[in-house]
Protein backbone atom coordinates (compact mmCIF):
# COMPACT_ATOMS: atom_id res chain seq x y z
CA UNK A 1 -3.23 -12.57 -34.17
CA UNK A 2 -1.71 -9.49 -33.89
CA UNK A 3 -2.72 -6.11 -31.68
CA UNK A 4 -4.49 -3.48 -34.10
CA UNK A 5 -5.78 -0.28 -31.87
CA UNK A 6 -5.96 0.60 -28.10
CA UNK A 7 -8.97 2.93 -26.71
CA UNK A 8 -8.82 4.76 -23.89
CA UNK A 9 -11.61 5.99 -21.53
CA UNK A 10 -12.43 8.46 -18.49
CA UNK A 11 -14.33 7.31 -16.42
CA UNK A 12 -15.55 9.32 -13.73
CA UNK A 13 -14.81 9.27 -10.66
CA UNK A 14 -11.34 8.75 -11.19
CA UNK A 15 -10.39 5.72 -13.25
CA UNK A 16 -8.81 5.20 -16.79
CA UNK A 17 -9.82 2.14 -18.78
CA UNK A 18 -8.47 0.93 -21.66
CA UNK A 19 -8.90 -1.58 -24.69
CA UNK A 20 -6.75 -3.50 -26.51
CA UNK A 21 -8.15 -4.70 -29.88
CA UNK A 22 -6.88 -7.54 -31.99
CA UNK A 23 -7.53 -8.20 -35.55
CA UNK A 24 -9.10 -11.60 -34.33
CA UNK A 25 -12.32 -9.70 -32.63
CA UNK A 26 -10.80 -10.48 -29.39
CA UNK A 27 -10.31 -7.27 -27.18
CA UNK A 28 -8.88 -7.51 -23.43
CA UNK A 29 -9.80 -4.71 -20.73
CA UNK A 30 -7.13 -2.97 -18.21
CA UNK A 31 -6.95 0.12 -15.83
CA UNK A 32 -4.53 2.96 -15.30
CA UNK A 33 -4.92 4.61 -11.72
CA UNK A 34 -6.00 8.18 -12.80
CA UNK A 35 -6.91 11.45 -11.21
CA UNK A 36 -4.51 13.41 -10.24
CA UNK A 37 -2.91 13.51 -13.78
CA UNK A 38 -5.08 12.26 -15.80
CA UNK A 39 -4.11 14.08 -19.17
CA UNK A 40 -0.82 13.11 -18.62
CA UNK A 41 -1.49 9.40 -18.15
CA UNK A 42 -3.52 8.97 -20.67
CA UNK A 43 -1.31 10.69 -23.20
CA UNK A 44 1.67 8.21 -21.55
CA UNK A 45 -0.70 5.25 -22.66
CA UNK A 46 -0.85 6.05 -25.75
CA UNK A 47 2.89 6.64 -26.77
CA UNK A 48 3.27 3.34 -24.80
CA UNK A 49 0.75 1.57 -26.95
CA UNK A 50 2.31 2.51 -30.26
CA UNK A 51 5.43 -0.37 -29.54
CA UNK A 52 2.35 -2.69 -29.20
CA UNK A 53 0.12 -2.24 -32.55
CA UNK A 54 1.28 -4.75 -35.22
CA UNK A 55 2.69 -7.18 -32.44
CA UNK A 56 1.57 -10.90 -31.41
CA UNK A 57 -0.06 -10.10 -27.83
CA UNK A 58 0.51 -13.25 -26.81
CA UNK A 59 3.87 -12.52 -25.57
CA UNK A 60 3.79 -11.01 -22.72
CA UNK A 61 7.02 -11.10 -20.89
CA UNK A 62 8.59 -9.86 -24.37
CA UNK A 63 6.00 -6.50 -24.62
CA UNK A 64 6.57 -5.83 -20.67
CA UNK A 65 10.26 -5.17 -21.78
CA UNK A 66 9.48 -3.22 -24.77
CA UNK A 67 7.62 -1.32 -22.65
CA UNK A 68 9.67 -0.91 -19.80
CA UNK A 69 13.01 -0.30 -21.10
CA UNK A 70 13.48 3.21 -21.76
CA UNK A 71 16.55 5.10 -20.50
CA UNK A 72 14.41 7.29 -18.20
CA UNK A 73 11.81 4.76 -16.55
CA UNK A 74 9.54 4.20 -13.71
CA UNK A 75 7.76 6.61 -11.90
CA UNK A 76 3.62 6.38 -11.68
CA UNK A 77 2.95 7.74 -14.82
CA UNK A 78 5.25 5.56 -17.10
CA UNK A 79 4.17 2.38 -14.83
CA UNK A 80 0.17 2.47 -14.32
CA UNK A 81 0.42 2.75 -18.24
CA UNK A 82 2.67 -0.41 -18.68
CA UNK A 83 0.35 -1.87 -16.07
CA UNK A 84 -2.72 -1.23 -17.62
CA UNK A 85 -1.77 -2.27 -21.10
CA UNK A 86 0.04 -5.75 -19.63
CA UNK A 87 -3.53 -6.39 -17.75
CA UNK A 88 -5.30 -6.24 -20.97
CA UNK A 89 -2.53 -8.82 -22.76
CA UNK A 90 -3.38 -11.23 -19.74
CA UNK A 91 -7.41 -10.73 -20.56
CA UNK A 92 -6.95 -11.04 -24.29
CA UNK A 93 -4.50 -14.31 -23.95
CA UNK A 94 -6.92 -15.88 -21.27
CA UNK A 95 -9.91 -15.28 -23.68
CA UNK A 96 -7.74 -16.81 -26.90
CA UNK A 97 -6.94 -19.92 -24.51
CA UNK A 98 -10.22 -19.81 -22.87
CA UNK A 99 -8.93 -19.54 -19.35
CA UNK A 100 -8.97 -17.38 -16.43
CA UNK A 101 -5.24 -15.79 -16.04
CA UNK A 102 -4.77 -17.66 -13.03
CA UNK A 103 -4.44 -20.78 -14.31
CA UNK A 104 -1.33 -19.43 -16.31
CA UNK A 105 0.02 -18.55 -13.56
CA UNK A 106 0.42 -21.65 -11.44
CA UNK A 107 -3.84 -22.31 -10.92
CA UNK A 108 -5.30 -21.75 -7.93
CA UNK A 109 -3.73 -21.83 -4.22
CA UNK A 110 -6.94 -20.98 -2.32
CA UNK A 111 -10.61 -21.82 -2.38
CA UNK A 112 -11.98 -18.58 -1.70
CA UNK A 113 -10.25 -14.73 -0.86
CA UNK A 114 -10.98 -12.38 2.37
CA UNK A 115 -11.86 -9.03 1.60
CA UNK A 116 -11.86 -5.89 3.41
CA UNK A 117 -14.35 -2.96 3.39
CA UNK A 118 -13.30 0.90 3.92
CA UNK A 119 -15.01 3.05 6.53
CA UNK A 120 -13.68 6.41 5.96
CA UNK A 121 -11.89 7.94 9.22
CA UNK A 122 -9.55 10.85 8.31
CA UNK A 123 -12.39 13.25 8.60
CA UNK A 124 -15.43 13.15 11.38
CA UNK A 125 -17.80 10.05 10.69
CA UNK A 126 -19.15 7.28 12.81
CA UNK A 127 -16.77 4.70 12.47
CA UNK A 128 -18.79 2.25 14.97
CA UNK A 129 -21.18 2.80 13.17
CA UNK A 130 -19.92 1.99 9.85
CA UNK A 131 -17.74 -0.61 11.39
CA UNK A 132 -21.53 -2.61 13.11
CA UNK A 133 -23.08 -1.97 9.28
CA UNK A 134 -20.27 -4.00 7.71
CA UNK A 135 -20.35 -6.80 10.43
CA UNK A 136 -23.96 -7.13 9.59
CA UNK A 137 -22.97 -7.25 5.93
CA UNK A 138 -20.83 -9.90 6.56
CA UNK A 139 -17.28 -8.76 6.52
CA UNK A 140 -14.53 -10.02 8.57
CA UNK A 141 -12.35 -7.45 8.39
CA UNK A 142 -12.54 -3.50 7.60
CA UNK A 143 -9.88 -0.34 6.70
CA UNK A 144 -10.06 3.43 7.98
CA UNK A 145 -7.91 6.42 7.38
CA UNK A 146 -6.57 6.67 10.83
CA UNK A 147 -6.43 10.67 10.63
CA UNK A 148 -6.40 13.69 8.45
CA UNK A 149 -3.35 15.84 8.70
CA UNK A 150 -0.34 15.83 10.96
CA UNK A 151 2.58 18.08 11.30
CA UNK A 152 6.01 17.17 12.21
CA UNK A 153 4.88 17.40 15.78
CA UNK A 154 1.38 18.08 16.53
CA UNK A 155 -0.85 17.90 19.25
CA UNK A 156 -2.07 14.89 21.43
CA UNK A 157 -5.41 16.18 20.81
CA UNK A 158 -5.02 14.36 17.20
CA UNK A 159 -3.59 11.24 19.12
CA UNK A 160 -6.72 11.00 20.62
CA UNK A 161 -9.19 11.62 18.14
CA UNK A 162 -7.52 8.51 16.52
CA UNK A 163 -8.38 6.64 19.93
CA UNK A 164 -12.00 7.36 20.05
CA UNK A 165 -12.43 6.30 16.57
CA UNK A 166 -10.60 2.73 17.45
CA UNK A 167 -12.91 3.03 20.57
CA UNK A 168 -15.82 3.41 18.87
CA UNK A 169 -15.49 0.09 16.72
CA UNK A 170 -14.33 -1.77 19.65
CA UNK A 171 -17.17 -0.96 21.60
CA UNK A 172 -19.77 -1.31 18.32
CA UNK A 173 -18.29 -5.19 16.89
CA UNK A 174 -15.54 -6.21 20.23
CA UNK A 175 -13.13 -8.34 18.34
CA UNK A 176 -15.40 -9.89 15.60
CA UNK A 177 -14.02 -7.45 12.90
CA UNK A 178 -10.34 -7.35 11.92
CA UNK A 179 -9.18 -3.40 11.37
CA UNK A 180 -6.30 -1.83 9.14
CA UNK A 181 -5.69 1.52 10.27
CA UNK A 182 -4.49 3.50 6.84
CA UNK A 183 -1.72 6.54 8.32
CA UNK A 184 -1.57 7.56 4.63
CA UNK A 185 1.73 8.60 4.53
CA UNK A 186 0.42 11.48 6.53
CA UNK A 187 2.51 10.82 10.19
CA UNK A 188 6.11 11.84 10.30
CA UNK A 189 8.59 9.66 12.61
CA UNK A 190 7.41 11.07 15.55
CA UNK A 191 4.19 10.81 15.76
CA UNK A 192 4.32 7.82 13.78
CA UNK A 193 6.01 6.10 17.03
CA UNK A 194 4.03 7.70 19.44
CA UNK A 195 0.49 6.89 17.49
CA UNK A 196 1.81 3.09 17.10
CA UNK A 197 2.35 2.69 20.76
CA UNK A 198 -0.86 3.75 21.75
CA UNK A 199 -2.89 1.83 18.61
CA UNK A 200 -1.46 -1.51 20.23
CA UNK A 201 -4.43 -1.91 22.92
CA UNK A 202 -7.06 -2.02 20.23
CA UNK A 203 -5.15 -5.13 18.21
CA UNK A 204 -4.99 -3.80 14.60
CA UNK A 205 -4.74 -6.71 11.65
CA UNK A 206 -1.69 -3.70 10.48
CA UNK A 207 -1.12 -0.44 10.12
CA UNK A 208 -0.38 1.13 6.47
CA UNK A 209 2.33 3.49 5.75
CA UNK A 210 3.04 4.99 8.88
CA UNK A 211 5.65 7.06 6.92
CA UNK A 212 5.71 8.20 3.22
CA UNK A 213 7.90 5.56 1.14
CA UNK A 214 10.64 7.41 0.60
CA UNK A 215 11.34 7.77 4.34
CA UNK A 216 10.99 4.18 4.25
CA UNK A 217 14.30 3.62 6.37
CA UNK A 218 12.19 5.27 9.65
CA UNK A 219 10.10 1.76 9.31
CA UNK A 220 13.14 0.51 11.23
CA UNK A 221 12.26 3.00 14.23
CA UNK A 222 8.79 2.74 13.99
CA UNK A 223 8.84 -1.59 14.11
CA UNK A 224 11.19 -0.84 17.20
CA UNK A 225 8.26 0.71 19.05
CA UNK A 226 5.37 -2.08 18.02
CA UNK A 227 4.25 -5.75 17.53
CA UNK A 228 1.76 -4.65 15.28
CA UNK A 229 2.48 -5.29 11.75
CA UNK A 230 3.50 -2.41 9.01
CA UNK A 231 2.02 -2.72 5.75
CA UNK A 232 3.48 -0.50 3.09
CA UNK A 233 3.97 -0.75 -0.88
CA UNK A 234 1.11 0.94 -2.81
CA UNK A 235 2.72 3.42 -4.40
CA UNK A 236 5.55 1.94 -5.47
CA UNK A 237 6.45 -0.47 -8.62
CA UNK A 238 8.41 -3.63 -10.39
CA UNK A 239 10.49 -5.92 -8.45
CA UNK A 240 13.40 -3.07 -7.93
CA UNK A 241 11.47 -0.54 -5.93
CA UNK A 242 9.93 -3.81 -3.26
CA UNK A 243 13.72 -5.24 -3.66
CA UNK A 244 15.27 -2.91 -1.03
CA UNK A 245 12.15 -2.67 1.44
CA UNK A 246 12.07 -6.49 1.16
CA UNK A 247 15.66 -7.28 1.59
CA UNK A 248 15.89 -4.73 4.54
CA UNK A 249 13.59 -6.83 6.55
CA UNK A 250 11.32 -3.75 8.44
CA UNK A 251 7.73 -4.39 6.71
CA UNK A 252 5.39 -7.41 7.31
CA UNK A 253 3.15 -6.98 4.78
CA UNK A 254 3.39 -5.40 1.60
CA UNK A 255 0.82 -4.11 -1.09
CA UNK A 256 1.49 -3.85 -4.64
CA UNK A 257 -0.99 -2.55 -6.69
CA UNK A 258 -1.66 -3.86 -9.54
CA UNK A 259 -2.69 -1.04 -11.84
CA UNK A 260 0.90 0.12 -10.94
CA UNK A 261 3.52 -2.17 -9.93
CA UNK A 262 3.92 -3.38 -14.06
CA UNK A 263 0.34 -5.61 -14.25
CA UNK A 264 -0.21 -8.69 -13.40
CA UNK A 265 2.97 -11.27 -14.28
CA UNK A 266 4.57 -8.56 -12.05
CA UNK A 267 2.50 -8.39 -9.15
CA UNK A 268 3.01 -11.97 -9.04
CA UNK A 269 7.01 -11.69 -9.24
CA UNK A 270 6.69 -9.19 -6.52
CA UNK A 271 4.74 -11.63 -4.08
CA UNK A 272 6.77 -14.15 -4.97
CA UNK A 273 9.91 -12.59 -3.82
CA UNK A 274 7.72 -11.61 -0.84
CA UNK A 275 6.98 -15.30 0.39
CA UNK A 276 10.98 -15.87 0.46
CA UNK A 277 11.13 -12.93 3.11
CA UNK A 278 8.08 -15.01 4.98
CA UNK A 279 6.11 -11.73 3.96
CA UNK A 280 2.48 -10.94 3.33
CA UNK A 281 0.73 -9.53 0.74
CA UNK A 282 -2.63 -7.72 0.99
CA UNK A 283 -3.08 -5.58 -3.05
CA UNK A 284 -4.26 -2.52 -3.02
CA UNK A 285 -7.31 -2.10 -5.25
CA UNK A 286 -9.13 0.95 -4.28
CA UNK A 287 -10.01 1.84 -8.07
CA UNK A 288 -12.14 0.05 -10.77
CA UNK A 289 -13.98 -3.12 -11.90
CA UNK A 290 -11.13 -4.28 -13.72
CA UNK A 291 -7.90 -3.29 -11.58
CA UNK A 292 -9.88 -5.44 -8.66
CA UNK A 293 -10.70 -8.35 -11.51
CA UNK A 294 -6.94 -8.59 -12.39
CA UNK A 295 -5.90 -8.18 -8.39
CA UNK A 296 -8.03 -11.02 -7.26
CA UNK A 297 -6.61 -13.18 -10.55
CA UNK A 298 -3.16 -13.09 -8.88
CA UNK A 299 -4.55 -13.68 -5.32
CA UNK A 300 -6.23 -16.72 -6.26
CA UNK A 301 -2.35 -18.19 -7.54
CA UNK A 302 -0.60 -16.56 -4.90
CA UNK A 303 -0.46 -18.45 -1.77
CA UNK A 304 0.65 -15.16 0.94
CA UNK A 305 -2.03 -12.98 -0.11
CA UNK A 306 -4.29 -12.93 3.06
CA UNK A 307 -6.61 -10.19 2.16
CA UNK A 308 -7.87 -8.00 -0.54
CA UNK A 309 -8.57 -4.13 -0.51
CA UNK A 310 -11.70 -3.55 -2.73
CA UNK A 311 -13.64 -0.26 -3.38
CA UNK A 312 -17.59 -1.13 -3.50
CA UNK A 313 -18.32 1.16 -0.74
CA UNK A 314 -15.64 3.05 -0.33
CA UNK A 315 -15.81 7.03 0.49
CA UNK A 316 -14.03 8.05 -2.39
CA UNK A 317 -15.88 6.73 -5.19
CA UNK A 318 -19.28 8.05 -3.52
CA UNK A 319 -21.71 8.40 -6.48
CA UNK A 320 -20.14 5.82 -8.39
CA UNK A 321 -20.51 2.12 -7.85
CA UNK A 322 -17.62 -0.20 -10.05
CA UNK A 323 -21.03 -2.49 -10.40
CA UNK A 324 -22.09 -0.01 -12.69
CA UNK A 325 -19.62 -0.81 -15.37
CA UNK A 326 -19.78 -4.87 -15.11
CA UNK A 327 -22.64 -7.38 -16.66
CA UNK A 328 -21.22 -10.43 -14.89
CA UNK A 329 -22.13 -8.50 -11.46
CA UNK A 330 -22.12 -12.06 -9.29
CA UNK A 331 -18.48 -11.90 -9.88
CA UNK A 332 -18.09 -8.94 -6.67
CA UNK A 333 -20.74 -10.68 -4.64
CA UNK A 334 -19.08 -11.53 -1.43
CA UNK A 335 -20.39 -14.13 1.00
CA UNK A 336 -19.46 -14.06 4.98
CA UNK A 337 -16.31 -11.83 3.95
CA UNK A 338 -15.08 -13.75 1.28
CA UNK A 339 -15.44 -13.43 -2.66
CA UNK A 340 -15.65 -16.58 -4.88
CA UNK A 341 -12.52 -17.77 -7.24
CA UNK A 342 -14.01 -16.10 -10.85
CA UNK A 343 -14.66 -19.00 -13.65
CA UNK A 344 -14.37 -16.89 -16.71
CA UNK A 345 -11.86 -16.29 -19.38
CA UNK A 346 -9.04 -13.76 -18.89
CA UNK A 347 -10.10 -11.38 -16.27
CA UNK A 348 -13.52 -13.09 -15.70
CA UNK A 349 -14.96 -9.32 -15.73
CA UNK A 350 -17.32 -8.53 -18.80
CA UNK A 351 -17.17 -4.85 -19.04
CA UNK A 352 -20.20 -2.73 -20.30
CA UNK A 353 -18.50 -1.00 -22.70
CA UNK A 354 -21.51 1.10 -23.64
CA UNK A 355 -22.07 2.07 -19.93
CA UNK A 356 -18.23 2.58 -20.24
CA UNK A 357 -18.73 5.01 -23.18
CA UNK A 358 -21.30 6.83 -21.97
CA UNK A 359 -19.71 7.99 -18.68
CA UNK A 360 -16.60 8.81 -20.54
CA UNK A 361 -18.41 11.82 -22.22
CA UNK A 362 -17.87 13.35 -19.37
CA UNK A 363 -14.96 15.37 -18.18
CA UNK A 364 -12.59 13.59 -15.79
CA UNK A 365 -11.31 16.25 -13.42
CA UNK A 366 -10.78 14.34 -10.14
CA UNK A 367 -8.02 15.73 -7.93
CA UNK A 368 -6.86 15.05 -4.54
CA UNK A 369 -7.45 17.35 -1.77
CA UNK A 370 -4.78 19.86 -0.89
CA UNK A 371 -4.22 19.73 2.53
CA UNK A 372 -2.71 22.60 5.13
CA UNK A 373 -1.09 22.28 8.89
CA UNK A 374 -2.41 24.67 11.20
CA UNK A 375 0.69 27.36 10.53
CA UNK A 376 -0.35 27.15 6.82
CA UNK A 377 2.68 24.78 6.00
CA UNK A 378 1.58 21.76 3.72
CA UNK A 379 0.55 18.58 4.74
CA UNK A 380 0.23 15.08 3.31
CA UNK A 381 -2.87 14.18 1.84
């Protein structure tokens, strides 16, 4: 069997799929986080693919290398496309085998994964609100945007906007729902500390990049000032960019992405060099159908994964459901909070490809907002 094309599709709102066809009939599916470059990814796919075509894609360690190994490597644009491509080897090898990827991967360590459900936050909305409706929809645990944007030093004003909003879920669910509070990379160091020392009354499950990573050495200030845990790790990839934040011993959790950190046989490298630091893992998955298939295929193997970000919902796909694009919908049915381990081959996600096609006509132009300080200086989105 040997790899003969790879397709690519834009998918609105902001997601890249791609295919990977074999000259056996058997295709696998993976995703390429899109959006803010989506030209430039999608172009990066396909010089990546061309070390693929003619190649046995069952061996997958060997094409990660090919792929990786350039002089000039890493960054987001070189990784979500070695990422995507290495998810779709996984699908096409469990289809072949006629097993779920997990089950390569050491078979399953859990019975069933927790999920999480966004609620917006950064800009006005009623998070009790939101926060009751999931309750009621069974969650256990939910994620906001603690704020919008924050200058170097700002005002207490936006301290305590964050406040009400952690008010207003307490008071709507009490202590029935677990919350992440999301700073976005948005806070600098000093409001970071100030913000975490006055979160600590309402008992977050974690807060999420206080800082931006590459200030990741003010983590050590920040964990000074808290006993809640710091989450971090979404934007960056492959063992050697967690390697340092690991070894240095300031995060609790961490949360490769899948779509980026190198696919899935990476992910799982990543977590496993996580559970030697006694760390948690909780992937971020805010995307697609098929980057939350291949996350929850590595959470069912790995044993510190205690939660899983997942987009149905969430207030940045609004418009667009990741149902839409999936025929084997029971697969993102979640029950009390929970979503079942998937049965199927590879992924266990059948695409509709012709869905797929159809909203790729259309012009993929999603961008992240822009985002200003009051003295016109720019802020962190």
């Amino acid at each position: 069997m040997v790899i003969t094309s790879v397709e690519v599709y834009k998918v609105k709102p902001r997601w890249i799929f791609l295919k990977v066809n074999t000259d056996e009939g058997i295709s696998g599916w993976g995703e390429c986080v899109g959006g803010t470059r989506t030209e430039t990814v999608v172009n990066c796919i396909k010089e990546t693919a061309d070390y693929l075509i003619g190649k046995n894609p069952l061996d997958i360690e060997a094409h990660f290398q090919l792929m990786y190994r350039f002089f000039f490597r890493g960054g987001p644009i070189h990784m979500t496309a070695v990422s995507g491509l290495e998810t779709a080897l996984w699908d096409i090898k469990g289809k072949y085998h006629n097993m779920p990827v997990y089950d390569f991967l050491g078979g399953k360590a859990r019975e069933k994964i927790m999920v999480y459900s966004w609620i917006g936050g950064d800009r006005p909305c009623d998070t009790g609100k939101e926060a009751l409706d999931r309750k009621e929809k069974g969650f256990k645990a939910v994620k906001l945007n603690a704020l919008a944007e924050m200058h170097y030093i700002d005002s207490h004003k936006k301290i305590d906007a964050v406040l009400e909003n952690m008010q207003a879920i307490r008071t709507a669910v009490g202590y029935e729902l677990e919350v992440g509070i999301d700073f976005h990379g948005r806070v600098h160091k000093a409001m970071a500390k100030v913000l975490v020392k006055e979160l600590e009354a309402f008992k977050p499950m974690f807060i999420e990049e206080p800082v931006l990573p590459e200030n990741e050495e003010a983590l050590k200030h920040i964990a000074a000032h808290t006993s809640i845990p710091i989450a971090t790790g979404e934007r960056l990839s492959t063992r050697w960019d967690f390697k340092h934040l690991l070894s240095a011993g300031i995060v609790d959790i961490i949360q490769p992405d899948v779509a980026l950190s190198g696919g899935i046989l990476e992910t799982k490298k990543i977590a496993a060099m996580a559970e030697a630091f006694d760390i948690a893992v909780a992937p971020h998955a805010p995307y697609g159908p098929i980057a939350l298939a291949a996350s929850i295929q590595v959470d069912v193997c790995t044993p510190n994964v205690f939660i899983q970000e997942q987009s149905l919902g969430i207030h940045y796909n609004r418009g667009f459901d990741l149902l839409d694009f999936v025929k084997n919908k029971e697969m993102f049915q979640y029950h009390d909070g929970y979503v079942d381990i998937p049965k199927g081959p590879g992924l266990g996600v059948e695409i509709d490809e012709e869905k797929v096609k159809e909203v790729s006509t259309q012009d993929l132009n999603w961008r992240n907002p822009k985002w200003k300080n009051h003295d016109g200086t720019m802020a962190e989105w």
